[in-house]
N, C-alpha and C. Protein backbone atom coordinates (compact mmCIF):
# COMPACT_ATOMS: atom_id res chain seq x y z
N UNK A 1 0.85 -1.19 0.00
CA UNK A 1 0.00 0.00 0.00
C UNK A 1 0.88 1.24 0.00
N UNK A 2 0.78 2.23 -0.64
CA UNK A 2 1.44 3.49 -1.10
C UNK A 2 0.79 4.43 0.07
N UNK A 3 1.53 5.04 0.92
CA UNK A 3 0.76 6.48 1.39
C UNK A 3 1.27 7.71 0.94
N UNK A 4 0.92 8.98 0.54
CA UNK A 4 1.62 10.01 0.62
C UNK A 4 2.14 10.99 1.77
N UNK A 5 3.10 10.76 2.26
CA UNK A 5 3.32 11.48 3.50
C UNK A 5 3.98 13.13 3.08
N UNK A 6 3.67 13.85 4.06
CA UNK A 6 3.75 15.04 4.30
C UNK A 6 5.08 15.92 3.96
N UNK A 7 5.38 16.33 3.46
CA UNK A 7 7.08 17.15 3.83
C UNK A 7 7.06 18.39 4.08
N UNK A 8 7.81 18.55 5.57
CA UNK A 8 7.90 19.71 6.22
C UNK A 8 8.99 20.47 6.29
N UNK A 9 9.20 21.88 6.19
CA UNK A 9 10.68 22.53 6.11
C UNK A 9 10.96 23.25 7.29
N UNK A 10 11.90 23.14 8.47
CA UNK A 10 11.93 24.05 9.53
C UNK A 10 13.07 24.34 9.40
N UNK A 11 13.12 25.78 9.78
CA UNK A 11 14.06 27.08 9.23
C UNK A 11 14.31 27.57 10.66
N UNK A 12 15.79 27.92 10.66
CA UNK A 12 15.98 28.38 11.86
C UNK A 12 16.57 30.05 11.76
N UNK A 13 15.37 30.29 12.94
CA UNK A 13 15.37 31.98 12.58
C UNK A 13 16.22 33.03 13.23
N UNK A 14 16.74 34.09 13.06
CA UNK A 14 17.70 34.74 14.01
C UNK A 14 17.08 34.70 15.76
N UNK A 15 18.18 35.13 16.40
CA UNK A 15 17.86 35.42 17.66
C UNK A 15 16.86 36.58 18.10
N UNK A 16 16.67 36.54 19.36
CA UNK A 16 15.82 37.63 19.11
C UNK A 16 16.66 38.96 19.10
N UNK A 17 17.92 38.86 20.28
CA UNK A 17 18.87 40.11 20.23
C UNK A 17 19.30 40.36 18.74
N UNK A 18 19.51 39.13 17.95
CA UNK A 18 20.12 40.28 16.46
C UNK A 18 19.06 40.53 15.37
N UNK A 19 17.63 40.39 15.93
CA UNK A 19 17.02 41.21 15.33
C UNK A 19 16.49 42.66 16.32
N UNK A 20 16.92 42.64 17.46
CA UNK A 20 16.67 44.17 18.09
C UNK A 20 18.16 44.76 17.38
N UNK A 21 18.53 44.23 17.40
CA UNK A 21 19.82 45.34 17.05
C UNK A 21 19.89 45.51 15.06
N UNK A 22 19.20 44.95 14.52
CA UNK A 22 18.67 45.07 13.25
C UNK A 22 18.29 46.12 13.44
N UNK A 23 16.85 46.32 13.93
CA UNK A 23 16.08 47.43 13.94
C UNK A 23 17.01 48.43 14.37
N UNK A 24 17.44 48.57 15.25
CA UNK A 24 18.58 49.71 15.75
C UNK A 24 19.45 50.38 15.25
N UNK A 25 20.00 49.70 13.96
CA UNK A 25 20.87 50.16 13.36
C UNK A 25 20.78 51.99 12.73
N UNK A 26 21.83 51.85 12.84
CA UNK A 26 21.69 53.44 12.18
C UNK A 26 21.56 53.80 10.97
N UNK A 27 21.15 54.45 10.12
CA UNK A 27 21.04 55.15 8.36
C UNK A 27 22.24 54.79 8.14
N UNK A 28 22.45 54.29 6.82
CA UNK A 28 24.13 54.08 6.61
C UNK A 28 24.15 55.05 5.19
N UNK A 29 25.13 55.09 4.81
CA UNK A 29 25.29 55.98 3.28
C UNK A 29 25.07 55.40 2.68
N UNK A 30 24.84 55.40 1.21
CA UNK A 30 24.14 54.36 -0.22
C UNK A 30 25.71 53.61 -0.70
N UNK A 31 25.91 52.54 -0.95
CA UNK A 31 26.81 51.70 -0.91
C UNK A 31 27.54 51.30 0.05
N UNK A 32 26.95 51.53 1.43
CA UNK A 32 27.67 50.86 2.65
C UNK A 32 27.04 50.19 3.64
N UNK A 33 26.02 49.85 2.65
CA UNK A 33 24.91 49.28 3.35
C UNK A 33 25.50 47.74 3.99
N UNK A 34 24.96 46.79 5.12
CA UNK A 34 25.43 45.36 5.44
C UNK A 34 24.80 44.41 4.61
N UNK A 35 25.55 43.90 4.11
CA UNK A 35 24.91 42.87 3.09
C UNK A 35 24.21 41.46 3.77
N UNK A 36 22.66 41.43 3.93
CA UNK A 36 21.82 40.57 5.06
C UNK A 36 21.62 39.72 4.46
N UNK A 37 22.23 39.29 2.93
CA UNK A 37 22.31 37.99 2.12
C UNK A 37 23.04 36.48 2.88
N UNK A 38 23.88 37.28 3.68
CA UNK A 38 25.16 36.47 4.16
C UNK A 38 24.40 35.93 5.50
N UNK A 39 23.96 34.45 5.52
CA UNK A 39 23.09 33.76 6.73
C UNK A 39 24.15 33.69 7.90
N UNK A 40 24.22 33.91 9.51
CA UNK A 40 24.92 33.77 10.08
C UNK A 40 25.44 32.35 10.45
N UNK A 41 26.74 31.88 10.53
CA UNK A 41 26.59 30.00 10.72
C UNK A 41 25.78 29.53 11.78
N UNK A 42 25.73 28.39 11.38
CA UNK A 42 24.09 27.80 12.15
C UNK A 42 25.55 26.90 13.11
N UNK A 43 25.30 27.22 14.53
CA UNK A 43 25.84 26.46 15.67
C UNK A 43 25.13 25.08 16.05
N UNK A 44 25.98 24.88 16.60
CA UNK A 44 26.19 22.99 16.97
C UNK A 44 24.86 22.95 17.62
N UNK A 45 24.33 23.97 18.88
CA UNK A 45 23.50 23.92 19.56
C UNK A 45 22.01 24.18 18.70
N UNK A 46 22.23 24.86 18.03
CA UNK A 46 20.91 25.16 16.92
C UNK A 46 20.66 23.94 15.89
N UNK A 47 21.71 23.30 15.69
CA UNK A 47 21.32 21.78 15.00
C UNK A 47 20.78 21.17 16.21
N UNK A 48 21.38 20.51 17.84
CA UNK A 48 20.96 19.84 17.98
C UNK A 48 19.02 20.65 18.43
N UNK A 49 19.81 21.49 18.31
CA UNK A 49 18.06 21.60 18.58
C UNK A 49 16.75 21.36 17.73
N UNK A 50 17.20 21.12 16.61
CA UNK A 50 16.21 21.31 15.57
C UNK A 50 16.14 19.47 15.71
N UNK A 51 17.31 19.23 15.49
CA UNK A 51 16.84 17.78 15.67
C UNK A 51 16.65 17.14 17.24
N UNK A 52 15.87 17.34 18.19
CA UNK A 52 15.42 17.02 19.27
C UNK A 52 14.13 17.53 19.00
N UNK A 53 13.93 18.71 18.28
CA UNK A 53 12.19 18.96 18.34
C UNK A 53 11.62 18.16 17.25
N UNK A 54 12.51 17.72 15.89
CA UNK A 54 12.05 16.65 15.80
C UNK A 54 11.49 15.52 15.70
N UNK A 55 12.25 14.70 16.59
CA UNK A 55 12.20 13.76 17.26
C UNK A 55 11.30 13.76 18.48
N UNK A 56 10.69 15.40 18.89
CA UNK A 56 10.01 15.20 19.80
C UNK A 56 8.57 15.40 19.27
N UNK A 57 8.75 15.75 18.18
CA UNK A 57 7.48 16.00 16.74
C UNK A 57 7.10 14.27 16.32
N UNK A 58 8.11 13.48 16.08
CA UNK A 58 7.56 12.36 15.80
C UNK A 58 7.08 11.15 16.91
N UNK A 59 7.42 11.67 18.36
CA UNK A 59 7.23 10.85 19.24
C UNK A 59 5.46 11.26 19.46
N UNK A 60 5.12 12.35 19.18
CA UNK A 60 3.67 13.04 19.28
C UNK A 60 2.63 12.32 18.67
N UNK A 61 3.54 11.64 17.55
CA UNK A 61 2.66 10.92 16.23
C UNK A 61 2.39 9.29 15.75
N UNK A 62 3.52 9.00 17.33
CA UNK A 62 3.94 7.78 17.58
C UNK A 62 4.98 6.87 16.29
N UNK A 63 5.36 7.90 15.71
CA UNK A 63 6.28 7.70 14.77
C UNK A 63 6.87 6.26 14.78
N UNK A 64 7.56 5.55 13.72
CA UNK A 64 8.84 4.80 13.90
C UNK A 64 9.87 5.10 15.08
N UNK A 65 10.24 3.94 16.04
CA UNK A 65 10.82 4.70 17.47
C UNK A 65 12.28 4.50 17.19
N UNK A 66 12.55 3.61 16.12
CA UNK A 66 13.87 3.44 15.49
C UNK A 66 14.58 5.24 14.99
N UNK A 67 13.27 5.62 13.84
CA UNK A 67 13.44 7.13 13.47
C UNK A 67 13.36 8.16 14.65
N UNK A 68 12.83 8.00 15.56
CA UNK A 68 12.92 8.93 16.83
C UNK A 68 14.13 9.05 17.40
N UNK A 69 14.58 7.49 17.71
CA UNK A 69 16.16 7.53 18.39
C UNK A 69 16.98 7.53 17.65
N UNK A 70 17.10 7.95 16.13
CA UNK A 70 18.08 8.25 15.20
C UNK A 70 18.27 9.77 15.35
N UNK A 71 16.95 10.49 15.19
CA UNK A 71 17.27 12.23 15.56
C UNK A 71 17.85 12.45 16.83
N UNK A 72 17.38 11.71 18.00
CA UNK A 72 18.02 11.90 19.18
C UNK A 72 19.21 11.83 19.64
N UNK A 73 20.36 10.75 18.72
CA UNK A 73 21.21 10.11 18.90
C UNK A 73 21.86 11.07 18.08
N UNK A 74 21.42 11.81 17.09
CA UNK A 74 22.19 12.85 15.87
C UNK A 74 22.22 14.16 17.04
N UNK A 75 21.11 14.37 17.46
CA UNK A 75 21.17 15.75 18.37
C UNK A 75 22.39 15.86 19.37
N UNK A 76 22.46 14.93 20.25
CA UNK A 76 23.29 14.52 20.99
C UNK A 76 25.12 14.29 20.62
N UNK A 77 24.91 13.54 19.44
CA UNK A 77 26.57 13.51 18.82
C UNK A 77 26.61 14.71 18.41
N UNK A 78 25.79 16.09 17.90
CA UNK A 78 26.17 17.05 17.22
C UNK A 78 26.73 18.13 18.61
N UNK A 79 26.27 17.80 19.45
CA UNK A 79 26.26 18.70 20.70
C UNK A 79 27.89 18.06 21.23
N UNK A 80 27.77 16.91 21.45
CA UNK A 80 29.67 16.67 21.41
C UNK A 80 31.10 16.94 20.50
N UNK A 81 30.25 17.31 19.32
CA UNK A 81 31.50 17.49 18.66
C UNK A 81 32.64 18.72 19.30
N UNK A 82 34.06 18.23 18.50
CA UNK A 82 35.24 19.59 19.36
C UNK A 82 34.65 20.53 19.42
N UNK A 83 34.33 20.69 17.43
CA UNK A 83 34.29 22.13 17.30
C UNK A 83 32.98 22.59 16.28
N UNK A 84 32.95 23.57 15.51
CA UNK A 84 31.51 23.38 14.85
C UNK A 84 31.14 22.68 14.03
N UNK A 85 30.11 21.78 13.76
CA UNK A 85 29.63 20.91 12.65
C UNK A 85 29.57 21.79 10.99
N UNK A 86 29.34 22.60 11.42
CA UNK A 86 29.89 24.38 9.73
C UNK A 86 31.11 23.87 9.29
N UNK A 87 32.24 24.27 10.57
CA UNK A 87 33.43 24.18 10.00
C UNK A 87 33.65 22.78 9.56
N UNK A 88 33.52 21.50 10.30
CA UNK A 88 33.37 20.31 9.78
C UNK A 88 33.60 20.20 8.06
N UNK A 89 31.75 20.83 8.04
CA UNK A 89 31.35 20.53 6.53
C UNK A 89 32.21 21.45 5.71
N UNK A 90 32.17 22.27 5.77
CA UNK A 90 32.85 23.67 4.75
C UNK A 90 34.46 22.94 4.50
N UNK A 91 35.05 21.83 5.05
CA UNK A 91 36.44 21.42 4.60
C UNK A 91 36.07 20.31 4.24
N UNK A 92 34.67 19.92 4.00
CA UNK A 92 34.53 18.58 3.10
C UNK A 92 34.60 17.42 3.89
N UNK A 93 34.73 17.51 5.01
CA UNK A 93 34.68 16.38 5.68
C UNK A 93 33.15 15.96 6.52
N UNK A 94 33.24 14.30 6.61
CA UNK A 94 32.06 13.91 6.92
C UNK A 94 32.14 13.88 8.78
N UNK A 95 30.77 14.22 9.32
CA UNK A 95 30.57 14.56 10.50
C UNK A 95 31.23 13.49 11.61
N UNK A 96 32.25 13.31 12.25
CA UNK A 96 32.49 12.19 13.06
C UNK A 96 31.66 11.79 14.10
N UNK A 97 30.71 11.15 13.58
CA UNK A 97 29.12 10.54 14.80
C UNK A 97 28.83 9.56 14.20
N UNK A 98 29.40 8.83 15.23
CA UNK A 98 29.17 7.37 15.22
C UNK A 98 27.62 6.84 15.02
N UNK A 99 27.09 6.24 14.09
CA UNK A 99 25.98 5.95 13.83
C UNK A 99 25.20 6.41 12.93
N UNK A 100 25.21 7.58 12.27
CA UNK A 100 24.96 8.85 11.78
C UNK A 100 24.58 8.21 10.67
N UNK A 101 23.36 8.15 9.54
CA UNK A 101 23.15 7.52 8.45
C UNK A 101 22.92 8.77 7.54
N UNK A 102 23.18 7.94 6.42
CA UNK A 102 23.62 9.42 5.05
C UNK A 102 22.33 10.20 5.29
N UNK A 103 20.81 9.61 5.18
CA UNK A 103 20.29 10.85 4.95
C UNK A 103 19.96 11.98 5.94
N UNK A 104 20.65 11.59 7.38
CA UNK A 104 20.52 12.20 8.30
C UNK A 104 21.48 13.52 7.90
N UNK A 105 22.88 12.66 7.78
CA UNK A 105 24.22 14.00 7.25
C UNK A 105 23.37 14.79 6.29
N UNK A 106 22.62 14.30 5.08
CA UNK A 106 22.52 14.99 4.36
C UNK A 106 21.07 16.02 4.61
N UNK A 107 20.98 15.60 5.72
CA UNK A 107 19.61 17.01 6.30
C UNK A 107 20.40 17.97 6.99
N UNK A 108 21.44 17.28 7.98
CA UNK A 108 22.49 18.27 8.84
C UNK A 108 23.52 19.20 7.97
N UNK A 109 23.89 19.02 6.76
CA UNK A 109 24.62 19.56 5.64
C UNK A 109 23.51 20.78 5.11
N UNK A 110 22.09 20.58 4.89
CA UNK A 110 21.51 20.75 4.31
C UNK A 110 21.17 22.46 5.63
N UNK A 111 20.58 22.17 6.66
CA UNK A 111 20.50 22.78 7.83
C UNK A 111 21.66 23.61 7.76
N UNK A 112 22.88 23.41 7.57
CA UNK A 112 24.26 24.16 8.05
C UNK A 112 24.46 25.35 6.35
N UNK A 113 23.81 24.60 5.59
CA UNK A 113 24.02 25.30 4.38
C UNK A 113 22.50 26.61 4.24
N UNK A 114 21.93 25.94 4.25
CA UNK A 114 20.79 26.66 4.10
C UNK A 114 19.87 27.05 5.07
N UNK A 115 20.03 26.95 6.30
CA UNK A 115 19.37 26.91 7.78
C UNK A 115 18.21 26.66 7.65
N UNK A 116 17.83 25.47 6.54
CA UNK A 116 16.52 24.78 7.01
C UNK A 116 16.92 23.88 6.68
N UNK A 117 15.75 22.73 6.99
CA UNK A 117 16.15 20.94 6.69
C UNK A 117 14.81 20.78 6.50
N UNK A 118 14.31 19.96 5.54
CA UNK A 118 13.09 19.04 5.11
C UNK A 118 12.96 17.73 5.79
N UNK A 119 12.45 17.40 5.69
CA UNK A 119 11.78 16.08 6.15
C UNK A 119 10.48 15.67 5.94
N UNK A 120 9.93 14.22 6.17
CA UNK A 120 8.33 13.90 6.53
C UNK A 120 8.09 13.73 7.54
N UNK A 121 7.38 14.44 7.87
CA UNK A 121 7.13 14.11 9.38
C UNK A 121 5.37 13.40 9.45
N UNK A 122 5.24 13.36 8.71
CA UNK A 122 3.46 12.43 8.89
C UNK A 122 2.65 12.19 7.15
N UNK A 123 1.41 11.78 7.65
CA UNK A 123 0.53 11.37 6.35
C UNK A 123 -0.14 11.71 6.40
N UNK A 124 -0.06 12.44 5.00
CA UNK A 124 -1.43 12.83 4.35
C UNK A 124 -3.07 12.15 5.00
N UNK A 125 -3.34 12.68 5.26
CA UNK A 125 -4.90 12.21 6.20
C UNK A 125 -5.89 11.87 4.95
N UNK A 126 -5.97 12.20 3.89
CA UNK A 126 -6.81 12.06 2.61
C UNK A 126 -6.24 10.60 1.94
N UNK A 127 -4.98 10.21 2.06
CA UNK A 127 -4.23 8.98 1.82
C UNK A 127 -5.12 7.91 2.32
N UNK A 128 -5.13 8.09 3.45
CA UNK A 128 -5.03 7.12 4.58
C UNK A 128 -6.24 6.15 4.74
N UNK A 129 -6.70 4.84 4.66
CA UNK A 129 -7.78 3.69 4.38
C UNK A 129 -8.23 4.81 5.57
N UNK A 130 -10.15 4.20 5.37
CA UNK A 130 -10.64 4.72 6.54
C UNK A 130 -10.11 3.48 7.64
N UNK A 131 -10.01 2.40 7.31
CA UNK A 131 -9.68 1.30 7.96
C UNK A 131 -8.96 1.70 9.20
N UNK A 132 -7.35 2.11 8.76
CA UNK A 132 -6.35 3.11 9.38
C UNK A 132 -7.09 3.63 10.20
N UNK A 133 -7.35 5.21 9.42
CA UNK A 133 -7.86 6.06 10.62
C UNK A 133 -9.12 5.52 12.13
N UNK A 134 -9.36 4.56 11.01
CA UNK A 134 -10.21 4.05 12.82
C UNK A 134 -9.73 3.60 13.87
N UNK A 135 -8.25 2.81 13.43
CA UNK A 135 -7.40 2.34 14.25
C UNK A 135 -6.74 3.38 15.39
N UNK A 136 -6.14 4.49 14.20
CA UNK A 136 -6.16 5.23 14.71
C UNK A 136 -6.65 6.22 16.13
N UNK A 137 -7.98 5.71 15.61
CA UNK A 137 -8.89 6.61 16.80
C UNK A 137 -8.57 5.64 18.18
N UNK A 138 -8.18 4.92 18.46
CA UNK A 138 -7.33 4.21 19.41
C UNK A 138 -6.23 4.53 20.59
N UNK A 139 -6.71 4.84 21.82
CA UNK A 139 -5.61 5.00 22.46
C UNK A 139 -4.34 3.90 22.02
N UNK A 140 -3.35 4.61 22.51
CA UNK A 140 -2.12 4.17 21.77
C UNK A 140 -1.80 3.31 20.41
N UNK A 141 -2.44 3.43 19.93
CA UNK A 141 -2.28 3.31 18.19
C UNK A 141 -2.15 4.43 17.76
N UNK A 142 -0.70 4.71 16.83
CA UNK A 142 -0.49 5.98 16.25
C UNK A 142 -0.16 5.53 14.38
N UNK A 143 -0.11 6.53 13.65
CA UNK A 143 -0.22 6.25 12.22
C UNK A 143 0.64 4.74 11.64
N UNK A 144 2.27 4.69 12.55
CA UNK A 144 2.84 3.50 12.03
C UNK A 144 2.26 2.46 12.79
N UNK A 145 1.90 1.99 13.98
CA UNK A 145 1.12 0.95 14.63
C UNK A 145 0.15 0.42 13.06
N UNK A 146 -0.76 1.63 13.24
CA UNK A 146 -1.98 1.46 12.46
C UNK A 146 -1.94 0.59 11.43
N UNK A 147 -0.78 1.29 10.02
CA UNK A 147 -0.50 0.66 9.32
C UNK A 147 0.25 -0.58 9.27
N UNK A 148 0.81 -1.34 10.16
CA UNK A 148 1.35 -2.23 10.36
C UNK A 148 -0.20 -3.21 10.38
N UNK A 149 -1.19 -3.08 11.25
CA UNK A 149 -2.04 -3.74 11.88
C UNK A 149 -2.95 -3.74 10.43
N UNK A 150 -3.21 -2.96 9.79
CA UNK A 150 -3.86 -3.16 8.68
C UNK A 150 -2.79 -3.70 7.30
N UNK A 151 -1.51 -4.12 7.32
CA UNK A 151 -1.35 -4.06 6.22
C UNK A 151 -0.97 -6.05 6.26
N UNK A 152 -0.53 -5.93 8.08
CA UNK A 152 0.04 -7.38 7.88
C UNK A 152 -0.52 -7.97 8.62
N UNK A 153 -2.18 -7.52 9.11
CA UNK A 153 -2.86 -8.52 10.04
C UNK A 153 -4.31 -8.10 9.08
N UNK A 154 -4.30 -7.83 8.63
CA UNK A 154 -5.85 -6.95 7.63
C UNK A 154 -6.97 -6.37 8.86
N UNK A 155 -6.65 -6.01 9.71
CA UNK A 155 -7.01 -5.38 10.75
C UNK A 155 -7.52 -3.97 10.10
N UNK A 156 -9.15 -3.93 10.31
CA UNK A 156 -9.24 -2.30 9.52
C UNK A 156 -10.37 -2.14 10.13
N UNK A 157 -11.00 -2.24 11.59
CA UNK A 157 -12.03 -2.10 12.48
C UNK A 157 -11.38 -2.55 13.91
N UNK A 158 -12.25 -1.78 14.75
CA UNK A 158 -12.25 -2.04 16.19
C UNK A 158 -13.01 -3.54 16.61
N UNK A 159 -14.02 -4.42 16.30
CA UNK A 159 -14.23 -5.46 15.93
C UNK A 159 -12.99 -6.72 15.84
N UNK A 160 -12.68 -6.51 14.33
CA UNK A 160 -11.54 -7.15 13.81
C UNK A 160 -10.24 -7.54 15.12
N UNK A 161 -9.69 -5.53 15.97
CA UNK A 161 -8.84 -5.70 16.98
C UNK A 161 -9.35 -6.53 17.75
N UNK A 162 -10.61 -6.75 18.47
CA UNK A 162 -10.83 -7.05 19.39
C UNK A 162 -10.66 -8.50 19.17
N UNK A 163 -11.10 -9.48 17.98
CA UNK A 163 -10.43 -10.49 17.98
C UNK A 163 -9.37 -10.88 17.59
N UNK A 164 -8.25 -10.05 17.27
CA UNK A 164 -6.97 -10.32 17.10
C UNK A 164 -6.65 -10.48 18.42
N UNK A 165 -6.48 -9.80 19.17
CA UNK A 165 -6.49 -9.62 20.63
C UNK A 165 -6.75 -10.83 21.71
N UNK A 166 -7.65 -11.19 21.25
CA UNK A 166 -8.45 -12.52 21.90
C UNK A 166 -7.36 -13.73 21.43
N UNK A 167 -7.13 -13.69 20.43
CA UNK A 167 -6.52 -14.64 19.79
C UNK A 167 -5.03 -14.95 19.70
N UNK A 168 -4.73 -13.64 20.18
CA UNK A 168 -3.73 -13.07 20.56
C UNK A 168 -2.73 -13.66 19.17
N UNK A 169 -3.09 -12.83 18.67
CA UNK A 169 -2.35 -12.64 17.14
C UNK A 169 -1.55 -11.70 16.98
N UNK A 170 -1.63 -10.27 17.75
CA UNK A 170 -0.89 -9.06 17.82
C UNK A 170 0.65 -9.31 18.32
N UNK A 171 0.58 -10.15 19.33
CA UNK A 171 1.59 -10.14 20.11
C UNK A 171 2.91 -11.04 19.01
N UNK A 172 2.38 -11.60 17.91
CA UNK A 172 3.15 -12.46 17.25
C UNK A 172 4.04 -11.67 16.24
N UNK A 173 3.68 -10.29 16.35
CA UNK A 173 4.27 -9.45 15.35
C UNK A 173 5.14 -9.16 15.71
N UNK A 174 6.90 -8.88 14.92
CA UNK A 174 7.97 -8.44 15.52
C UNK A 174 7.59 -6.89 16.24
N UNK A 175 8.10 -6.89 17.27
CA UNK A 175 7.80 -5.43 18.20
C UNK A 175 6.86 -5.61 19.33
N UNK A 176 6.26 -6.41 18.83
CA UNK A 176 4.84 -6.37 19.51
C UNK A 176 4.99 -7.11 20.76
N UNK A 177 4.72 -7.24 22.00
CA UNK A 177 4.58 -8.52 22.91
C UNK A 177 3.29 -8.17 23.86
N UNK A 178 3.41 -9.14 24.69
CA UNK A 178 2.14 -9.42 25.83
C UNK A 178 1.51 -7.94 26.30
N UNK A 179 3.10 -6.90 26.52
CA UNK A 179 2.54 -5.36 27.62
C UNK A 179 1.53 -4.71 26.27
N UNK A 180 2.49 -4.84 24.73
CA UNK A 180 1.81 -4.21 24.00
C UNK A 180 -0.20 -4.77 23.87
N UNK A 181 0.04 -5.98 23.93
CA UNK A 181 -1.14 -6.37 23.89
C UNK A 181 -2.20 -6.34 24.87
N UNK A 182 -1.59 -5.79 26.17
CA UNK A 182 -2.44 -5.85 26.95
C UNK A 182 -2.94 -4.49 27.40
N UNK A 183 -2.20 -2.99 26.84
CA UNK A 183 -2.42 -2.13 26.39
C UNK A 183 -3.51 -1.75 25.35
N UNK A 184 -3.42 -2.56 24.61
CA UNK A 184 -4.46 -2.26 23.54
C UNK A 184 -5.92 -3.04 23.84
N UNK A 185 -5.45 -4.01 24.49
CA UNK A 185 -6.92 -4.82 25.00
C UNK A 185 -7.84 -4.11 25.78
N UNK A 186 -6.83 -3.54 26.57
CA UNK A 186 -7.78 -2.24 27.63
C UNK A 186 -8.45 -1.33 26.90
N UNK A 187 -7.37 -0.99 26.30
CA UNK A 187 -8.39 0.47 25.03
C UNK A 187 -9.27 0.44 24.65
N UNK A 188 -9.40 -1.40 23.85
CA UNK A 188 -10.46 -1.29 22.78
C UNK A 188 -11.34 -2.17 23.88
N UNK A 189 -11.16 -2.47 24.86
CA UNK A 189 -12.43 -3.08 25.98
C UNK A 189 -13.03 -1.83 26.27
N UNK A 190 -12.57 -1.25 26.80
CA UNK A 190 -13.46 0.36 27.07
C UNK A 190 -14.28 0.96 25.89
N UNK A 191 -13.67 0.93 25.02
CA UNK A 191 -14.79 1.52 23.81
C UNK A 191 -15.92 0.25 23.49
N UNK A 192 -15.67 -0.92 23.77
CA UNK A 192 -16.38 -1.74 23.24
C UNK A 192 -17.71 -1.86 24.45
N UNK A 193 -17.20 -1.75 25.97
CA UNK A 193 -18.08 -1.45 26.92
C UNK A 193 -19.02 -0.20 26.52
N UNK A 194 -18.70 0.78 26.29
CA UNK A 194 -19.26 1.87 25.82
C UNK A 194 -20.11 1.55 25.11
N UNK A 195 -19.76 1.07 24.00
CA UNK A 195 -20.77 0.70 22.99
C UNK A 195 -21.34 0.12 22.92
N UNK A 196 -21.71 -1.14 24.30
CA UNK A 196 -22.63 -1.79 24.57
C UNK A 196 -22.52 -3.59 23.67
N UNK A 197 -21.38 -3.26 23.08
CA UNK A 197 -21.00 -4.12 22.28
C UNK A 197 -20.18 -5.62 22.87
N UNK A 198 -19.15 -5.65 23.78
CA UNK A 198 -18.64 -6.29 24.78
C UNK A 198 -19.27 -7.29 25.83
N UNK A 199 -19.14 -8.71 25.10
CA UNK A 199 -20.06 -9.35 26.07
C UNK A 199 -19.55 -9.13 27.46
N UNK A 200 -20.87 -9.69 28.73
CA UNK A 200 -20.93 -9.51 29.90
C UNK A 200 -19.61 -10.68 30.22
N UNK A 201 -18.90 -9.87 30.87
CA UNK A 201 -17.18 -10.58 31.62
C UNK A 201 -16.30 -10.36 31.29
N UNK A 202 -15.96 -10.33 29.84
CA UNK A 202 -15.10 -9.71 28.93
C UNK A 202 -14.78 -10.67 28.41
N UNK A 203 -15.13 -11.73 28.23
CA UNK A 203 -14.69 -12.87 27.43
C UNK A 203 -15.73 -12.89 25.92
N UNK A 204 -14.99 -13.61 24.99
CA UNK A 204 -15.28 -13.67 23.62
C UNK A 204 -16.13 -14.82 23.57
């Protein structure tokens, strides 16, 4: 199944002091003006920051937790380096962080050059089976859960969960075990109580 996911650009903007002192500046004469073409270098601390919000953007969405602790693990090595990750790149050399996968460098290159970085950070909601989004509507089921549960269990109703669950079919999925399953059993027992739907005991 194809989804179209989202791509987002976050740009990192001056401080607030060097834009008071922007405004402050004095009238200059006509050809001596400061040329505001020239971006100031983007510091070690302003990468890792961009990549910790992130990572704290995809933990919101219940993202891939593999992709979560890859930004985290990039934030963190960028904050150790000697000296600046700018100067790094500007002599052609690749970032010394252990773990670091190309397209990560090539967002952190991208950030240091242009003080923004792209990424996806989610899916298109118009993409998405209604199947999904019902899953969705699920305490702790987030967009990658979802699609996992509908693509390799054909799971595309609250129904359907509830006897995967029973059957305990969830737990057989790599990632998945007993806490995960007994997490989700609670969830979808409560909505199913609600709905009047849930036989009397909780048994199937």
């Amino acid at each position: 199944m194809s989804i179209m996911q989202i791509t987002q650009t976050i740009q990192i903007m001056p401080s607030a002091p060097a834009r008071r002192r922007k405004r402050s500046l004095q009238p200059t004469l006509p050809g001596m003006e400061m040329d505001m073409a020239i971006p100031p270098k983007v510091t070690n601390r302003q990468i890792a920051e961009v990549l910790a919000s992130i990572a704290d953007m995809l933990t919101t969405q219940q993202a891939n937790p593999y992709r979560i602790q890859a930004y985290r693990n990039a934030a963190r090595g960028v904050l150790n380096l000697s000296e600046p990750a700018a100067d790094i790149l500007a002599r052609g050399e690749s970032l010394p962080i252990p773990g670091l996968g190309d397209r990560l460098r090539s967002r952190i290159a991208e950030l240091v050059r242009a003080g923004t970085m792209t990424f996806q950070n989610g899916f298109c909601w118009d993409s998405i089976p209604q199947g999904v989004r019902t899953l969705m509507s699920i305490e702790h089921i987030g967009t990658y859960t979802a699609l996992r549960l509908y693509d390799e269990l054909g799971i595309d109703s609250i129904e359907k969960l509830w006897t995967a669950l029973q059957q305990h079919t969830i737990r057989q999925l790599p990632g998945f075990g007993t806490r995960s399953e007994a997490r989700l059993r609670t969830a979808v027992e409560r909505i199913l109580r609600e709905r009047q739907r849930l036989p009397v005991g909780g048994a199937a």
